[in-house]
Protein backbone atom coordinates (compact mmCIF):
# COMPACT_ATOMS: atom_id res chain seq x y z
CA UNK A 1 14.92 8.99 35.87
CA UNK A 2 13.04 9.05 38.95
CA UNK A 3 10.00 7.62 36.78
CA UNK A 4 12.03 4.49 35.77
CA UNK A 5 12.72 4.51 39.50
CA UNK A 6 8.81 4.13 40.46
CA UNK A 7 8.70 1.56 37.97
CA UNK A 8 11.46 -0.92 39.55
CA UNK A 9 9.70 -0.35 42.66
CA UNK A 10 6.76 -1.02 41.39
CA UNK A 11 7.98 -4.15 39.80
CA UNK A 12 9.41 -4.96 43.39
CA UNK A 13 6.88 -4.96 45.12
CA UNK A 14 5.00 -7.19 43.12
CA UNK A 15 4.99 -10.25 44.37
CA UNK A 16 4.66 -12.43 41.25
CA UNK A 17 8.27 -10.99 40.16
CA UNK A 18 10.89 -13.63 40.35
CA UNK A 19 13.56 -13.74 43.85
CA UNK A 20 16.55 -12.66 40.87
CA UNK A 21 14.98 -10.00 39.74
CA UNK A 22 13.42 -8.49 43.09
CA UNK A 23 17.43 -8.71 44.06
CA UNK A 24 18.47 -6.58 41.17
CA UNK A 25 15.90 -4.41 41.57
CA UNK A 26 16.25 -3.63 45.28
CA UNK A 27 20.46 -3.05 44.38
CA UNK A 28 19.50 -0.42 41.61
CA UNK A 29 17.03 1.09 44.15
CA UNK A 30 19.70 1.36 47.15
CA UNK A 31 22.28 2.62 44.63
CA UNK A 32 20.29 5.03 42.98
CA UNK A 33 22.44 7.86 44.47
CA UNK A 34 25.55 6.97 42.93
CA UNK A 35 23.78 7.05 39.53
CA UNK A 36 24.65 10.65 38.14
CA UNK A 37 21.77 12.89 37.06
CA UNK A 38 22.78 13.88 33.93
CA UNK A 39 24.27 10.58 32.30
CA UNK A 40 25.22 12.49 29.32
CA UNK A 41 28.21 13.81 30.64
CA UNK A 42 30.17 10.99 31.21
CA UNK A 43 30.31 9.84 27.77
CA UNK A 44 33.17 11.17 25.66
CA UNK A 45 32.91 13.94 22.94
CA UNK A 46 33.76 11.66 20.32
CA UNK A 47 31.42 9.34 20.98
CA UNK A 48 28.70 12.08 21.43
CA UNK A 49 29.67 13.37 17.79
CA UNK A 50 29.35 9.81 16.44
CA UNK A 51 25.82 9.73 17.81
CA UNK A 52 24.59 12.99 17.12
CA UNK A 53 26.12 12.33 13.16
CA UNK A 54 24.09 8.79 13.55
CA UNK A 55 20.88 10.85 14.47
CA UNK A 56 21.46 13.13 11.56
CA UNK A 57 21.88 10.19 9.09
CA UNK A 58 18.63 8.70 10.87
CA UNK A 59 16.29 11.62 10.28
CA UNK A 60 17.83 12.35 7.24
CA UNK A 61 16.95 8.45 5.61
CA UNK A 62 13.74 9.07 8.07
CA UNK A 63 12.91 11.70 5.71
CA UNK A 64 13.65 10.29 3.06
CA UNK A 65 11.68 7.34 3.54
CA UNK A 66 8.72 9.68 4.01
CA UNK A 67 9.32 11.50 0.61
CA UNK A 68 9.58 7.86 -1.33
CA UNK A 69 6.68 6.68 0.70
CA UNK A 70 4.21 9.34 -0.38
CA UNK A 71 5.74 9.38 -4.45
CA UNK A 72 4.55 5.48 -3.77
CA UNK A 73 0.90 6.49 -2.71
CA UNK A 74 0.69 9.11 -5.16
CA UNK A 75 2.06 6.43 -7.89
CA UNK A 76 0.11 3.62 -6.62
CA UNK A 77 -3.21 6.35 -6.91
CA UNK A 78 -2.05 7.32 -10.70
CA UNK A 79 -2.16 3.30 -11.31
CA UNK A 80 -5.32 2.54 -9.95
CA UNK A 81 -6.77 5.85 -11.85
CA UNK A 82 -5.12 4.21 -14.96
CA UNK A 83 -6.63 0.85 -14.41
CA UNK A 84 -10.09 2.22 -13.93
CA UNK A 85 -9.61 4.45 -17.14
CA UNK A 86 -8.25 0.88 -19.08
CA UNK A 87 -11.35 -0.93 -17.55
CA UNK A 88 -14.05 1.50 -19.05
CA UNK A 89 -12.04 1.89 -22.27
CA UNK A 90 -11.55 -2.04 -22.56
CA UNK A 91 -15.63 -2.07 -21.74
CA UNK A 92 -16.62 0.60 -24.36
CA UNK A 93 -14.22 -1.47 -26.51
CA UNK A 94 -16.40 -4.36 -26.25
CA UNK A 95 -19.35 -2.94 -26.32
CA UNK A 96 -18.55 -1.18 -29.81
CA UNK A 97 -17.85 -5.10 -30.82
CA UNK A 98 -21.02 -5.96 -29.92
CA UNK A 99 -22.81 -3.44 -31.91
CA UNK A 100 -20.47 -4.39 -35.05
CA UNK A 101 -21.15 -8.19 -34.70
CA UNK A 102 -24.85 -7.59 -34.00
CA UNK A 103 -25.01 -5.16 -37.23
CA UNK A 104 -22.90 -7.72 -39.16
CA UNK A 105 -25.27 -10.47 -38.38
CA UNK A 106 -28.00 -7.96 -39.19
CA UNK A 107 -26.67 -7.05 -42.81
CA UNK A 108 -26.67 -11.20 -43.30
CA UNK A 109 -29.75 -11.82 -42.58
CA UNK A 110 -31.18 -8.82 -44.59
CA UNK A 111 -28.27 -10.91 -47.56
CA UNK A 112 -29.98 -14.23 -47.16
CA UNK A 113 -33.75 -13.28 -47.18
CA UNK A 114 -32.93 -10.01 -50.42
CA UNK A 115 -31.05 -12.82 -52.70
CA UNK A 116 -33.74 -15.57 -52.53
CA UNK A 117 -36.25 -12.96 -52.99
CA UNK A 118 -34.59 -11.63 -56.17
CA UNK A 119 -33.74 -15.36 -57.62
CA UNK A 120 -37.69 -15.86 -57.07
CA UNK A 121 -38.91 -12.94 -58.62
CA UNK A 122 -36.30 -13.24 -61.92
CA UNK A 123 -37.86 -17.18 -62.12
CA UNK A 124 -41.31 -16.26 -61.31
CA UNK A 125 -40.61 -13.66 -64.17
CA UNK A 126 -39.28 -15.99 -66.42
CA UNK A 127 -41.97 -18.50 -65.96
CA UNK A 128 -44.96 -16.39 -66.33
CA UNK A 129 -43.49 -14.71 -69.47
């Protein structure tokens, strides 16, 4: 208490504070003797037991938030782990296409120049017969 104290006067004395404020200031500062020490014990049990089940319920969902918040980073890790695997798959995927369409165009090639070189040899056969 005596720290929030320092800090009004503080605030006081400053003179870019505005006239209002230096006023209320100055009456909290000469009336800081009726303000009890221990606050606490002027509010009323029920009213204590309604807090202290609110701060339960607080670090309970606080908890809770923590728990969901690292299943998220631990999901969000498993995704990107899944999208790296899908990435190389997708890549040796299309790689392996390559290969076929290059082999494909390969075996047509080897098609087109084998047939006219059998059609020329069975009329070059024929002819000089």
């Amino acid at each position: 208490m005596n720290n929030n104290l320092n800090e009004l006067a503080s605030v006081y004395k400053n003179k870019g504070s505005s006239p209002y404020l230096r006023k209320n200031i100055k009456n909290i500062i000469d009336h800081q003797d009726n303000i009890p020490d221990n606050i606490s014990d002027n509010i009323p049990d029920n009213i204590k037991e309604s807090i202290n089940i609110d701060m339960k319920y607080l670090k309970k969902t606080n908890e809770q938030i923590k728990h969901y918040s690292k299943l998220s980073k631990e999901i969000n890790k498993e995704l990107k782990n899944k999208e790296k695997l899908i990435a190389s798959r997708e890549r040796m995927l299309q790689v392996k296409q390559d290969k076929n369409i290059y082999k494909e165009k390969l075996m047509y090639s080897y098609i087109t120049i084998v047939i006219p070189l059998i059609i020329f040899l069975l009329v070059s056969y024929n002819y000089f017969k």
